[in-house]
Protein backbone atom coordinates (compact mmCIF):
# COMPACT_ATOMS: atom_id res chain seq x y z
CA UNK A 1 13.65 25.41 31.31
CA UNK A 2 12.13 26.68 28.11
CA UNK A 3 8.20 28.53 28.65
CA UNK A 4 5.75 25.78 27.26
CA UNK A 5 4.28 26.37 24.17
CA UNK A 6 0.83 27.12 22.83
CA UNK A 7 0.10 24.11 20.70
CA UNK A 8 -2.83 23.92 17.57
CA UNK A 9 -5.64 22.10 18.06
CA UNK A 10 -7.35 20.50 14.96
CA UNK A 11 -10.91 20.77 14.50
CA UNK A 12 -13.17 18.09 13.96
CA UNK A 13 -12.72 16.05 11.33
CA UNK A 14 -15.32 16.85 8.81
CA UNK A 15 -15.85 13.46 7.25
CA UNK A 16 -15.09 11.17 10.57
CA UNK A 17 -17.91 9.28 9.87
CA UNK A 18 -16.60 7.94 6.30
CA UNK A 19 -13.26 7.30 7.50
CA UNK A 20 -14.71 5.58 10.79
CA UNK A 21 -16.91 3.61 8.13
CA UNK A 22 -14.30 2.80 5.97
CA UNK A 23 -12.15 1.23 8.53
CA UNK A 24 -14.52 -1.37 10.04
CA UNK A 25 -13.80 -3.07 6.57
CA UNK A 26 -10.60 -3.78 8.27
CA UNK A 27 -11.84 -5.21 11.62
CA UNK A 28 -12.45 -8.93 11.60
CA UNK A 29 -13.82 -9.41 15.69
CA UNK A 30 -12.17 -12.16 17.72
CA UNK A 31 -15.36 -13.66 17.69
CA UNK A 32 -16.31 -14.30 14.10
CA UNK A 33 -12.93 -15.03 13.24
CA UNK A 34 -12.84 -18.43 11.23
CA UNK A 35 -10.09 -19.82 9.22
CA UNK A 36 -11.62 -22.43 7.24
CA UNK A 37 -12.75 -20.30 4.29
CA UNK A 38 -11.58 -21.11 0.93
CA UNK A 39 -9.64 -17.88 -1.05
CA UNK A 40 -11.77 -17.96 -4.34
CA UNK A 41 -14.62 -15.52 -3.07
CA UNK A 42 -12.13 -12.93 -1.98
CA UNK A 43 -10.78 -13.21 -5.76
CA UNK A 44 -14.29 -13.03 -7.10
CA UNK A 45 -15.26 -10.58 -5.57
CA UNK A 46 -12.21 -8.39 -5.99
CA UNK A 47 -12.47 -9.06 -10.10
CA UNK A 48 -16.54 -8.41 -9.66
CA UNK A 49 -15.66 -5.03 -8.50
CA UNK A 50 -13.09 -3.73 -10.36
CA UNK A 51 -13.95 -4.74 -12.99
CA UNK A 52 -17.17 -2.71 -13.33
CA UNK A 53 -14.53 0.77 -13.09
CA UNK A 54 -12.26 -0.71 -15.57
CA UNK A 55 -14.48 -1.89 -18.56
CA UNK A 56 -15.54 2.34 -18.98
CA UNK A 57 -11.55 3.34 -18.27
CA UNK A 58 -10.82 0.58 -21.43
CA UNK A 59 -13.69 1.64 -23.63
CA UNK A 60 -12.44 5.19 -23.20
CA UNK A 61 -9.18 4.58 -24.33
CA UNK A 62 -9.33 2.07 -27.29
CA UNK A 63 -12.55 2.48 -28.23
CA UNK A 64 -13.93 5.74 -27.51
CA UNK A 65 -10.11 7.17 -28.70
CA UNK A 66 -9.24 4.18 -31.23
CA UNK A 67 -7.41 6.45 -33.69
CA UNK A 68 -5.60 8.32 -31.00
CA UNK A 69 -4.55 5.16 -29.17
CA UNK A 70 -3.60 3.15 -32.39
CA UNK A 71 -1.30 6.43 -33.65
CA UNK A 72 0.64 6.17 -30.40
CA UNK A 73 1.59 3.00 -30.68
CA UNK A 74 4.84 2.24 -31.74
CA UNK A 75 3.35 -1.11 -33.43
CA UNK A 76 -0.06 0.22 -34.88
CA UNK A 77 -2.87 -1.96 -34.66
CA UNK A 78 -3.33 -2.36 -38.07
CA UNK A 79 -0.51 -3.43 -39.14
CA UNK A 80 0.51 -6.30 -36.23
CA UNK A 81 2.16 -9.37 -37.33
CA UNK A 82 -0.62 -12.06 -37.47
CA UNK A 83 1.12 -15.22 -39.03
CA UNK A 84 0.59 -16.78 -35.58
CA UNK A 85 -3.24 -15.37 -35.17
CA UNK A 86 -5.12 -16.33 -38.04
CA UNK A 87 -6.21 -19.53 -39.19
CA UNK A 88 -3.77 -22.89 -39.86
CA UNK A 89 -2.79 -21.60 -43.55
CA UNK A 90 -1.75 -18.05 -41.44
CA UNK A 91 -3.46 -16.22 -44.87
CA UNK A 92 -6.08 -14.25 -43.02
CA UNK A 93 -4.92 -11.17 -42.35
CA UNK A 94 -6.09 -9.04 -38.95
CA UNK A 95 -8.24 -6.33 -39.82
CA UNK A 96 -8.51 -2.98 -37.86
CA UNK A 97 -10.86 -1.05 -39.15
CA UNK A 98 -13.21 -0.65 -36.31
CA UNK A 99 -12.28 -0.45 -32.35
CA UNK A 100 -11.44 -3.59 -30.53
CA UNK A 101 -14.47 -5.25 -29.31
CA UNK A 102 -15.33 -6.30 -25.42
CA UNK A 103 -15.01 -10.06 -24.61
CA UNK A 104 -16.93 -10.74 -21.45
CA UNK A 105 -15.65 -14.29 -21.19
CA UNK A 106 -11.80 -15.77 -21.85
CA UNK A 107 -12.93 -18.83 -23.09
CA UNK A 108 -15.02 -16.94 -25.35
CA UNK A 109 -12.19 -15.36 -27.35
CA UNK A 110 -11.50 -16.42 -30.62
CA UNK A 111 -8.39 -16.44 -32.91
CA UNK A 112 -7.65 -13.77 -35.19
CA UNK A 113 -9.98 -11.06 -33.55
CA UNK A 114 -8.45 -8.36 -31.62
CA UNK A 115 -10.49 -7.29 -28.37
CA UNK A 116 -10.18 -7.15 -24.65
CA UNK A 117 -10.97 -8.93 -22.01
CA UNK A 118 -10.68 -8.12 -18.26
CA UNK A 119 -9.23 -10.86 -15.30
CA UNK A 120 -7.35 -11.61 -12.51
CA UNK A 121 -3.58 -11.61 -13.32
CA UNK A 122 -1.33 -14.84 -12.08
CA UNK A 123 2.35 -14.75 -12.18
CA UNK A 124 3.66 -18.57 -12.62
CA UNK A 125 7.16 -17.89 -10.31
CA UNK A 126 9.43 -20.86 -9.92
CA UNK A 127 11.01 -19.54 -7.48
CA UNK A 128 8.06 -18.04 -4.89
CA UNK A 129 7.98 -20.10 -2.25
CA UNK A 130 5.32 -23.65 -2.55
CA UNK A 131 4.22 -25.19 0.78
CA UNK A 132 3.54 -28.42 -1.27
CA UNK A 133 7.22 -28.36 -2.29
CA UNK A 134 7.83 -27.99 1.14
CA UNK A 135 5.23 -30.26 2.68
CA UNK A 136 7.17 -33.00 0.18
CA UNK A 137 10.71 -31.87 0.32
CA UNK A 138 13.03 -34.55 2.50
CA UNK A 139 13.10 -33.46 5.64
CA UNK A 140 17.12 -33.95 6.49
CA UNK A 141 17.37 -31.46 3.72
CA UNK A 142 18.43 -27.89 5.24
CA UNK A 143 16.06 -24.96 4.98
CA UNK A 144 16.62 -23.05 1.92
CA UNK A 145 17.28 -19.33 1.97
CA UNK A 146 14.96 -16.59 2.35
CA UNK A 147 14.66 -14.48 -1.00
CA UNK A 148 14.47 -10.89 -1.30
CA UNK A 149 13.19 -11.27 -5.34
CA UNK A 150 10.88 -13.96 -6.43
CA UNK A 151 11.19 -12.53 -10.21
CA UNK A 152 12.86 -14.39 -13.10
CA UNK A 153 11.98 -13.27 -16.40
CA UNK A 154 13.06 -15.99 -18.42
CA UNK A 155 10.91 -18.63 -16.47
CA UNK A 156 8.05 -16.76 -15.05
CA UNK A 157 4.86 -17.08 -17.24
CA UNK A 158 1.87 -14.33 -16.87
CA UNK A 159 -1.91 -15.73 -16.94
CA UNK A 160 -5.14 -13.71 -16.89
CA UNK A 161 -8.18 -15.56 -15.33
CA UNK A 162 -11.94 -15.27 -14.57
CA UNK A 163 -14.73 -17.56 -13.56
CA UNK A 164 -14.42 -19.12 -17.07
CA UNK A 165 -11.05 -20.14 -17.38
CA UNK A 166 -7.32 -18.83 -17.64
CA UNK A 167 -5.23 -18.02 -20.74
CA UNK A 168 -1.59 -17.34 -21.41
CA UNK A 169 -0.14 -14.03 -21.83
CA UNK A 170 2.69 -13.08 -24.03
CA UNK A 171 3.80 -10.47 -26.28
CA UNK A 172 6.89 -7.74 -26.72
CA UNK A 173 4.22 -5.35 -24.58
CA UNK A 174 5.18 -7.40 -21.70
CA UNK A 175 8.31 -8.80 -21.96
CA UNK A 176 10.82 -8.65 -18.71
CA UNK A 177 12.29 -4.57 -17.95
CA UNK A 178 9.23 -2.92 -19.68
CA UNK A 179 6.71 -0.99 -17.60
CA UNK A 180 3.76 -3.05 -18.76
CA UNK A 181 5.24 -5.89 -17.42
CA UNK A 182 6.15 -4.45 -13.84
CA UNK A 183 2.22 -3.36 -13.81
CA UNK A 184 1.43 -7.50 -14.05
CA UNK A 185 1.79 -9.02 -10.90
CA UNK A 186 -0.67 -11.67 -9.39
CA UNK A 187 -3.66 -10.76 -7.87
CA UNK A 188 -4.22 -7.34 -9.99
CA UNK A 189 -7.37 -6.85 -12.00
CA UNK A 190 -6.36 -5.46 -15.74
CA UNK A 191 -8.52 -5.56 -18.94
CA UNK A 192 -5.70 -6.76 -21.85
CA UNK A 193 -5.80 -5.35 -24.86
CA UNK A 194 -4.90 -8.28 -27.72
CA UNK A 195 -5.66 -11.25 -30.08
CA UNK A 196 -5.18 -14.99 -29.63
CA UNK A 197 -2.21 -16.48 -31.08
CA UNK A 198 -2.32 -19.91 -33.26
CA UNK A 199 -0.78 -21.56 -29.99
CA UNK A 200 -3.85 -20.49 -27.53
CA UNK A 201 -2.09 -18.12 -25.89
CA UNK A 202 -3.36 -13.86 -25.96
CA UNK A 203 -0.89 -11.63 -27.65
CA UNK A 204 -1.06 -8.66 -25.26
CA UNK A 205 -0.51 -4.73 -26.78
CA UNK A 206 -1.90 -2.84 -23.91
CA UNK A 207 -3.65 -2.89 -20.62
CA UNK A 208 -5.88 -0.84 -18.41
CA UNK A 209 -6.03 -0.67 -15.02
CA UNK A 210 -9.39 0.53 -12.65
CA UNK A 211 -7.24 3.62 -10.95
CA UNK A 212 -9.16 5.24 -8.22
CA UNK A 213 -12.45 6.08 -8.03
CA UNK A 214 -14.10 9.71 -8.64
CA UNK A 215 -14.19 12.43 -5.70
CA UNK A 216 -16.99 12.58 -4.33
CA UNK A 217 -18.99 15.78 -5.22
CA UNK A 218 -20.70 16.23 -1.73
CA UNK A 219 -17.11 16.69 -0.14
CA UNK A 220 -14.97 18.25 -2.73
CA UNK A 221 -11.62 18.27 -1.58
CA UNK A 222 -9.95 21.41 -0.53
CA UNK A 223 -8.01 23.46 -3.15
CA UNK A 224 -4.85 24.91 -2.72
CA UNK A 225 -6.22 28.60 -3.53
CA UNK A 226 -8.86 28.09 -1.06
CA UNK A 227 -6.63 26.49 1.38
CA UNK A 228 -4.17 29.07 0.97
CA UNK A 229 -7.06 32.14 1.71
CA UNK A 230 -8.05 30.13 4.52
CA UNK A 231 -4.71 30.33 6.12
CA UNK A 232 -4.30 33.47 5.81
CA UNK A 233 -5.52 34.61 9.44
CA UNK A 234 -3.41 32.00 10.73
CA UNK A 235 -0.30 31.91 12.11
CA UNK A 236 1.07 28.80 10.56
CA UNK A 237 0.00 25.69 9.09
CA UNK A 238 -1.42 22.58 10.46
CA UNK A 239 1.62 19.87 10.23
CA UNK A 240 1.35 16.15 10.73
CA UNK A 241 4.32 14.25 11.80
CA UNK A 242 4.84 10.40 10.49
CA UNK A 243 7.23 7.84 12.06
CA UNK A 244 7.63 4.67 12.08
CA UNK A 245 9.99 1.62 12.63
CA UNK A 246 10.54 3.21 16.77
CA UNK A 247 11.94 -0.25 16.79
CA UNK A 248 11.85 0.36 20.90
CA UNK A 249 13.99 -2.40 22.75
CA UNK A 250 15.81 -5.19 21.47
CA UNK A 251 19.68 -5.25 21.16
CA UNK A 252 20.33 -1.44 21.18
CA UNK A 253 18.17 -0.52 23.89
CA UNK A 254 20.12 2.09 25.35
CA UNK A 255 20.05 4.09 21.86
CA UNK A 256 16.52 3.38 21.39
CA UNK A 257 16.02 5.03 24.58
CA UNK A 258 17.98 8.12 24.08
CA UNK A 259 16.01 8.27 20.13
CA UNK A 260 13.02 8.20 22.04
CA UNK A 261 13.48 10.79 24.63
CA UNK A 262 14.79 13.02 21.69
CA UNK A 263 11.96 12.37 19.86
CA UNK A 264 9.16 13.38 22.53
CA UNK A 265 11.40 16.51 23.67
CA UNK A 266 11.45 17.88 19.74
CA UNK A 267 7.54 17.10 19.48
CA UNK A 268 6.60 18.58 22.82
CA UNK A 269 8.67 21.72 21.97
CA UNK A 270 11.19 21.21 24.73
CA UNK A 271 14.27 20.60 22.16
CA UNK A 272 15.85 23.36 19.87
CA UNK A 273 15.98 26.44 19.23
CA UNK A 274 12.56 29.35 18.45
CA UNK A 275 12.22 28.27 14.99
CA UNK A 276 12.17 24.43 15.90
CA UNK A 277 9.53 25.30 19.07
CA UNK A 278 8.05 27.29 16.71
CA UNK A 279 7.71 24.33 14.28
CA UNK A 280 6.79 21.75 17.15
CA UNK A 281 3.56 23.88 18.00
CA UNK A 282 1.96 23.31 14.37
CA UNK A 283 2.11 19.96 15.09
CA UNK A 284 -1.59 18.61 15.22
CA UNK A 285 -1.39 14.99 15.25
CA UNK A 286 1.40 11.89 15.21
CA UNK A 287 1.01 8.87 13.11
CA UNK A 288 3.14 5.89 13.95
CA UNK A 289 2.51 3.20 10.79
CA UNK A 290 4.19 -0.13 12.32
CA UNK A 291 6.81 -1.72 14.25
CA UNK A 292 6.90 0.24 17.19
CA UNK A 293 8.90 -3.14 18.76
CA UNK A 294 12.00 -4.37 18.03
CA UNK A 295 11.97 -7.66 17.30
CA UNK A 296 12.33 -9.95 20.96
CA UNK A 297 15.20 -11.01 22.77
CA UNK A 298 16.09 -13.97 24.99
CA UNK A 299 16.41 -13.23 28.80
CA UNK A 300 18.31 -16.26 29.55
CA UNK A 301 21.06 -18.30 28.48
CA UNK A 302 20.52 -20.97 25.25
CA UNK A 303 21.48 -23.82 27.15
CA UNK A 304 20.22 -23.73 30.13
CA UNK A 305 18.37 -26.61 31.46
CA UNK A 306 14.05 -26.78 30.95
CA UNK A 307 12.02 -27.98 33.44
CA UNK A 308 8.89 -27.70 32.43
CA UNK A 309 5.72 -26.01 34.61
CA UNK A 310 8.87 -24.12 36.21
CA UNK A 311 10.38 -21.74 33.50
CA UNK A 312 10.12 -18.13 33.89
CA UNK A 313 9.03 -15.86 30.98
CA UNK A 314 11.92 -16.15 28.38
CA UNK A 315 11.11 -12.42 26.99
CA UNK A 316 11.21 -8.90 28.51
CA UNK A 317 8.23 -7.13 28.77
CA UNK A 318 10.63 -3.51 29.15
CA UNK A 319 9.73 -3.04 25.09
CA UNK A 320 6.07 -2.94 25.86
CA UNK A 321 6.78 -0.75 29.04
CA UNK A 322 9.03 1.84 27.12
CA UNK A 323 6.32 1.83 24.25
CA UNK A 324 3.53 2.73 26.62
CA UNK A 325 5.91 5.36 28.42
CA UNK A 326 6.50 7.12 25.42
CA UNK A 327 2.90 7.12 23.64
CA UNK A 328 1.77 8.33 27.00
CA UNK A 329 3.83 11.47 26.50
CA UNK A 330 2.89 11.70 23.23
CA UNK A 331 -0.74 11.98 24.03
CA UNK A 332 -0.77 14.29 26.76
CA UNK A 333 0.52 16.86 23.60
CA UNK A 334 -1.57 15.96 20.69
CA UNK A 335 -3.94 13.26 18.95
CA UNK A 336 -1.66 9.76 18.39
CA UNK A 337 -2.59 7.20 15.39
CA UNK A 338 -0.70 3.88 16.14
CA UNK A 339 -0.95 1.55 13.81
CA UNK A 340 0.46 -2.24 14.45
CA UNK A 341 2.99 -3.76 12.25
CA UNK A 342 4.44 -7.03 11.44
CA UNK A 343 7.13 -7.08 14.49
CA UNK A 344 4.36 -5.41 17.09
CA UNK A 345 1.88 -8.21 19.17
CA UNK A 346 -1.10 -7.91 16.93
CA UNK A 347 -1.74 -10.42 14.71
CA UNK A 348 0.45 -11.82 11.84
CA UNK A 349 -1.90 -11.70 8.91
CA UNK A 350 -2.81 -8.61 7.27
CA UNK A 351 -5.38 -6.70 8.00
CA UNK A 352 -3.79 -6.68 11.10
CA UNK A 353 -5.99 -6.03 13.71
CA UNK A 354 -5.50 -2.90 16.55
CA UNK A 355 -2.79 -3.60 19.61
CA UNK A 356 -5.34 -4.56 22.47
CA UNK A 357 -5.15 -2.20 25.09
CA UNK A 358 -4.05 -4.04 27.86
CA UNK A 359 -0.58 -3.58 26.65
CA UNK A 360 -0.73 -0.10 26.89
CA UNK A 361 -2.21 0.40 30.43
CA UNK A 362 -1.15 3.86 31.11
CA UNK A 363 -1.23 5.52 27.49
CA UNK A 364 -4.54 3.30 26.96
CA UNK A 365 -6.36 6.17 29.54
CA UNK A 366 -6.07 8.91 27.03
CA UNK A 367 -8.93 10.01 24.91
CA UNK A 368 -6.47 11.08 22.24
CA UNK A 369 -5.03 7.32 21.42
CA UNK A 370 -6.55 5.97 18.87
CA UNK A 371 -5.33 2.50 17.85
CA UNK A 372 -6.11 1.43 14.28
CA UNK A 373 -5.54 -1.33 12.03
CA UNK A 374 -2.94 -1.92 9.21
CA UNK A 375 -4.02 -0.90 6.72
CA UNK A 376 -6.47 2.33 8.41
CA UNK A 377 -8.41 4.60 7.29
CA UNK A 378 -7.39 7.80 9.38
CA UNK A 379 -9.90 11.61 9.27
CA UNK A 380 -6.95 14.30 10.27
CA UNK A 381 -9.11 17.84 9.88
CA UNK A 382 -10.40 17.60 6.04
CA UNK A 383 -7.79 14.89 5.33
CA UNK A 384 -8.85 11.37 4.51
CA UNK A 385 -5.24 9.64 5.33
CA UNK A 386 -4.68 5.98 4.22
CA UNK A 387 -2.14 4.31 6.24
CA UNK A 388 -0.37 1.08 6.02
CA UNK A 389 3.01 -0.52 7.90
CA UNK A 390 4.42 -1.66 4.64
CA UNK A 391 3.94 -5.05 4.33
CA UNK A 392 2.10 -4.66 0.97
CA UNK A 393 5.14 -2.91 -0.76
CA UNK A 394 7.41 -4.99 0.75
CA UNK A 395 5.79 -8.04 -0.91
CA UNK A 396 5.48 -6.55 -4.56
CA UNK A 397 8.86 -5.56 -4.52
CA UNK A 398 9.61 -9.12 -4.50
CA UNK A 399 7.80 -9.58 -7.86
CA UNK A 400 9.37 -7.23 -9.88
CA UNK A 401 13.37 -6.32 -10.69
CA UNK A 402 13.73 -3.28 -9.56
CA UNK A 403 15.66 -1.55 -6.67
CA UNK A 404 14.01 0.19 -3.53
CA UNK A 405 14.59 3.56 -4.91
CA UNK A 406 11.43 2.67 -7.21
CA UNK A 407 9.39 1.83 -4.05
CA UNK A 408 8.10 5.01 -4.61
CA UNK A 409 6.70 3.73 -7.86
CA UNK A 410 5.39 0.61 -6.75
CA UNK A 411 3.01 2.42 -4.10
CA UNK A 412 1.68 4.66 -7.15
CA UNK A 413 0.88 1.52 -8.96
CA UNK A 414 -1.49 0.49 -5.98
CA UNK A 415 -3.55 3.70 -6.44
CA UNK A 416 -3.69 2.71 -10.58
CA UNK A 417 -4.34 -0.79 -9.89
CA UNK A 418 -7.33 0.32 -6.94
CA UNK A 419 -5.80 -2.39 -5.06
CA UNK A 420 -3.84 -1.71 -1.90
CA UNK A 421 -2.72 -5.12 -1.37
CA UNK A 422 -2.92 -7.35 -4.53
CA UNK A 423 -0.65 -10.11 -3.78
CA UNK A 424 -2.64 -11.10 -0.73
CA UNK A 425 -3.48 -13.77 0.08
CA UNK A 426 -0.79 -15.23 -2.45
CA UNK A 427 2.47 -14.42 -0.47
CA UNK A 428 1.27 -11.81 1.92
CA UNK A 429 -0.62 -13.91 4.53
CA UNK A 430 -4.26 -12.43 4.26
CA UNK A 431 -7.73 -13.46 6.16
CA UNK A 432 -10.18 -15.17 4.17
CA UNK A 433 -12.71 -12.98 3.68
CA UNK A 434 -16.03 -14.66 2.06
CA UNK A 435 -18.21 -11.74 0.90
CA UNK A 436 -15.73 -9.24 0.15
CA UNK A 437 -12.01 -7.66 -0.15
CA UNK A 438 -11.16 -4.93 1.90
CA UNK A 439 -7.87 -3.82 0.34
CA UNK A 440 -9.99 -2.64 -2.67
CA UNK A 441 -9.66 0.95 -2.85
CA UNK A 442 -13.78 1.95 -2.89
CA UNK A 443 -13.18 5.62 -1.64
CA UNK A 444 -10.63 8.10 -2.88
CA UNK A 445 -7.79 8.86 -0.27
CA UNK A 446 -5.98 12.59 0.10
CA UNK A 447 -2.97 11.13 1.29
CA UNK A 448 -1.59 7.87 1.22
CA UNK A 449 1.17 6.78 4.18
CA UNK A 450 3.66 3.67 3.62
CA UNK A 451 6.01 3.01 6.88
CA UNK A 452 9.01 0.96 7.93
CA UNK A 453 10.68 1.85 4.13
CA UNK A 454 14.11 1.93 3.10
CA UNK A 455 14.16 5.89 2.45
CA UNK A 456 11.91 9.20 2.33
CA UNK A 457 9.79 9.58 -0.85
CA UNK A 458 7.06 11.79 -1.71
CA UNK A 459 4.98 11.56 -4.97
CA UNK A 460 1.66 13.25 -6.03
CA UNK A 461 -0.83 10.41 -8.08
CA UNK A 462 -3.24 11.96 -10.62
CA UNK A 463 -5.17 10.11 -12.86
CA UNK A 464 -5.95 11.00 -16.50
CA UNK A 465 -8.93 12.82 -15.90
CA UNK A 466 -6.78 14.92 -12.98
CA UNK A 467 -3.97 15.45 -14.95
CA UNK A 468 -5.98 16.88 -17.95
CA UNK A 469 -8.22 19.08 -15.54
CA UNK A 470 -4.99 20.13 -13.79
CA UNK A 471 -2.84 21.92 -16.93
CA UNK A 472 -5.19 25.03 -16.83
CA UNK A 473 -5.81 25.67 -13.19
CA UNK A 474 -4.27 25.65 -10.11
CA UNK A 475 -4.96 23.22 -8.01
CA UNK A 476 -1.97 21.73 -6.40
CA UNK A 477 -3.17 19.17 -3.82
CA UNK A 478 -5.83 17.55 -6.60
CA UNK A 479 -4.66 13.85 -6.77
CA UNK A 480 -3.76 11.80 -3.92
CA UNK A 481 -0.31 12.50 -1.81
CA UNK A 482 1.52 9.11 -1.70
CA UNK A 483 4.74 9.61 1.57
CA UNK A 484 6.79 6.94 2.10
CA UNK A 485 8.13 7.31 5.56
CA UNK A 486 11.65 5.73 6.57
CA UNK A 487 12.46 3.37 9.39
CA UNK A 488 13.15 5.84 12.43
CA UNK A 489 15.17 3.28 14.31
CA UNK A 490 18.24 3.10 11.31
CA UNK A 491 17.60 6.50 9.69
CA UNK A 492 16.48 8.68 12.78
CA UNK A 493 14.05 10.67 10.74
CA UNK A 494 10.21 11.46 10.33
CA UNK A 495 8.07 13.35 7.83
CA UNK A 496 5.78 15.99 8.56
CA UNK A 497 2.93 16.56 6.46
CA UNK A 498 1.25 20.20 6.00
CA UNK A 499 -2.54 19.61 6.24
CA UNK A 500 -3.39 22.74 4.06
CA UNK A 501 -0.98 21.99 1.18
CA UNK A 502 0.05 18.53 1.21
CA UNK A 503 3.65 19.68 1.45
CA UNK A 504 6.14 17.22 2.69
CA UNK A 505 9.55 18.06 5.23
CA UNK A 506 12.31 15.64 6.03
CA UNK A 507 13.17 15.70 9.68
CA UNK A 508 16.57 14.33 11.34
CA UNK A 509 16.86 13.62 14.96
CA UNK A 510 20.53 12.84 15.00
CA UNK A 511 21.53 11.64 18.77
CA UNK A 512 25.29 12.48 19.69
CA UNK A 513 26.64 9.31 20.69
């Protein structure tokens, strides 16, 4: 039996009050839940918001730097075809001269000026799913198929909309396949850059997007030289390890079993070899983002007779058991983040709310659970850690036509558009806030966790001002670490995450079968 080992502890979080701040944006209590609420303020408020970061982003890049901007273009400014812009005789020509001008209202735009104005985008998809359609379709009809892509670029049209009105957007800028277009999905805030064609619709040449907000300057964020010198003493760095998809139960329950017990062994430093004990004792903390559960299985037999009052349970509560078993080992070793996702018994619409403790009875007695929402806002040491279970990527990847190896890309878009969620409440069921929007990114994360993904990614966002401030000097973790982790259930693997450096480390947990 191998010695135990002496494992890390992680100090207190330095900024636990922000995160612990910033995630009761995501609690809605049982008690004050009401699902009567109209959408519209959640919209209003998201464009309010954003749209006071973006107008400064958009008069820094085509006003501020007109001639720069207008050189890079492929199509300058001055010279863009405006027989459909101008007047009915199509003689006046657009002038460029001076930088585009703000429009503060759609409606207000008129034709043949170029400007900008900033709105919610809508995505007209015939094929996203309509409860109306539904609600009206015959009912001896069978159920249509589920789709895994809403997107058809011939038929879907793009709109941008405020409190004033709504206005068509077209152009080469964001025709179907270019990157402009995959930016456009519903529910993002952009400021279009443009003039209004002869037809009423807004010939679009560029858009800007809010990005995330500033770093604060009361808690700078660690550098890597200063992170490095303070590791120094130490024997090794402070690792995090990220799972998710357990997927614990269901049809393969004997594997899922064995995954598990090979999981806790390699985390508790009973499994492998020095180097891997070695490894398992710099672990500081576990995050599981979502679907801990396998989805549920029947217990009986289909056709056997109901009688009703007399039926016993028709589901196994052995998932539940095995869940609590092993997040009770867990935290008897180190801190454990569990986050609910959409196959785990929290609630369906996002954000989802924590998994009450009454299913975990045992593991529910340690100090060191912590049970969050999706999305959370998690403190690890310095760290502010963002954390969803996926549901928000999954549902953009339906808008665009692209495959999941540019997931990776579609989780740095959320970061440019400051929106973790934009498609909710749209297709991603969402609660109806009335005075504000949660999924707006207000604070600046360090890292930024998506489970329950196809594959293991790892990207580094940086915004302009970032990646202009970060040519000359060294500072490797500036910008926000974006992990994608895979499902462990089908891929048997989980990510660790070096606190100090932001470094990320593929781990497989292959069980002989």
């Amino acid at each position: 039996m191998p010695a135990p080992i002496e494992r890390q502890s992680i100090a207190a979080p330095s900024d636990d009050a922000i995160a612990s701040e910033l995630s009761k944006a995501f609690l809605v209590p049982l008690g004050s839940r009401s699902y009567s609420k109209q959408y519209a303020q959640l919209y209003d408020y998201r464009l309010a918001y954003l749209k006071k970061r973006i107008l400064p982003r958009a008069k820094s890049r085509w006003v501020d730097n007109f001639e720069a901007f207008s050189q890079s273009q492929s199509q300058p400014l001055s010279q863009l075809d405006s027989s459909d812009a101008g007047p009915s005789n199509g003689a006046t020509k657009l002038s460029m001269d001076e930088p585009p001008k703000f429009v503060d209202r759609i409606l207000d735009v008129r034709q043949g000026d170029i400007c900008y104005v900033v709105g919610n985008v809508y995505c007209a998809m015939p094929l996203k799913p309509d409860v109306l359609e539904d609600l009206t379709r015959e009912q001896w009809l069978a159920p249509q198929p589920v789709r895994s892509k809403f997107v058809d670029y011939a038929r879907d049209e793009l709109f941008i909309e405020d409190q004033s009105g709504r206005v068509k957007l077209v152009g080469d800028a964001i025709r179907g396949g270019t990157a402009l277009r995959s930016m456009l999905i519903t529910g993002v805030v952009a400021a279009v850059l443009g003039t209004e064609t002869r037809a009423g619709d807004f010939d679009v040449v560029d858009a800007v997007f809010a990005s995330l907000p500033a770093s604060s300057p009361s808690k700078p964020l660690t550098s890597a030289k200063n992170g490095r010198a303070k590791h120094e003493g130490a024997a090794q760095d402070q690792w995090v390890v990220l799972m998710s998809g357990l997927a614990i139960g269901g049809e393969a329950a004997l594997e899922s079993e064995l995954s598990m017990q090979v999981l806790v062994e390699y985390l508790s430093g009973e499994l492998g070899g020095d180097d891997d004990r070695s490894s398992a004792s710099n672990i500081v903390a576990a995050v599981i983002a979502g679907n801990s559960l396998a989805p549920p299985t029947r217990t009986e037999e289909e056709d056997k007779p109901k009688r009703y009052g007399q039926d016993q349970p028709t589901f196994s509560s052995a998932p539940t058991l095995a869940l609590d078993q092993l997040l009770t080992d867990l935290c008897s070793t180190m801190p454990v983040h569990l986050l609910p996702g959409e196959r785990d018994p929290a609630s369906t619409a996002v954000p989802q709310q924590p998994i009450h403790f009454a299913l975990l009875p045992r593991a529910g007695r340690f100090d060191s659970l912590h049970r969050h929402t999706n999305p959370a806002w998690v403190s690890i040491g310095d760290r502010k850690l963002l954390g969803t279970s996926g549901q928000n990527i999954d549902d953009v990847f339906k808008y665009v036509d692209e495959t999941d190896d540019a997931r990776i890309e579609m989780a740095l878009r959320t970061l440019e558009w400051g929106h973790l969620a934009p498609t909710a409440p749209d297709t991603l069921w969402c609660y109806p806030f009335k005075s504000t929007d949660p999924f707006v990114l207000k604070h600046r994360p360090d890292i930024l966790v998506v489970g329950n993904q196809p594959a293991y990614a790892s990207a580094v966002y940086k915004s302009d001002g970032e990646a202009a401030a970060g040519e000359d000097d060294d500072t490797e973790d500036k910008g926000c670490r974006v992990v994608l982790v895979p499902e462990f259930a089908k891929t048997k693997q989980v990510v660790l995450l070096n606190l100090s450096s932001l470094e990320t480390k593929l781990v497989c947990l292959e069980t002989p079968l």
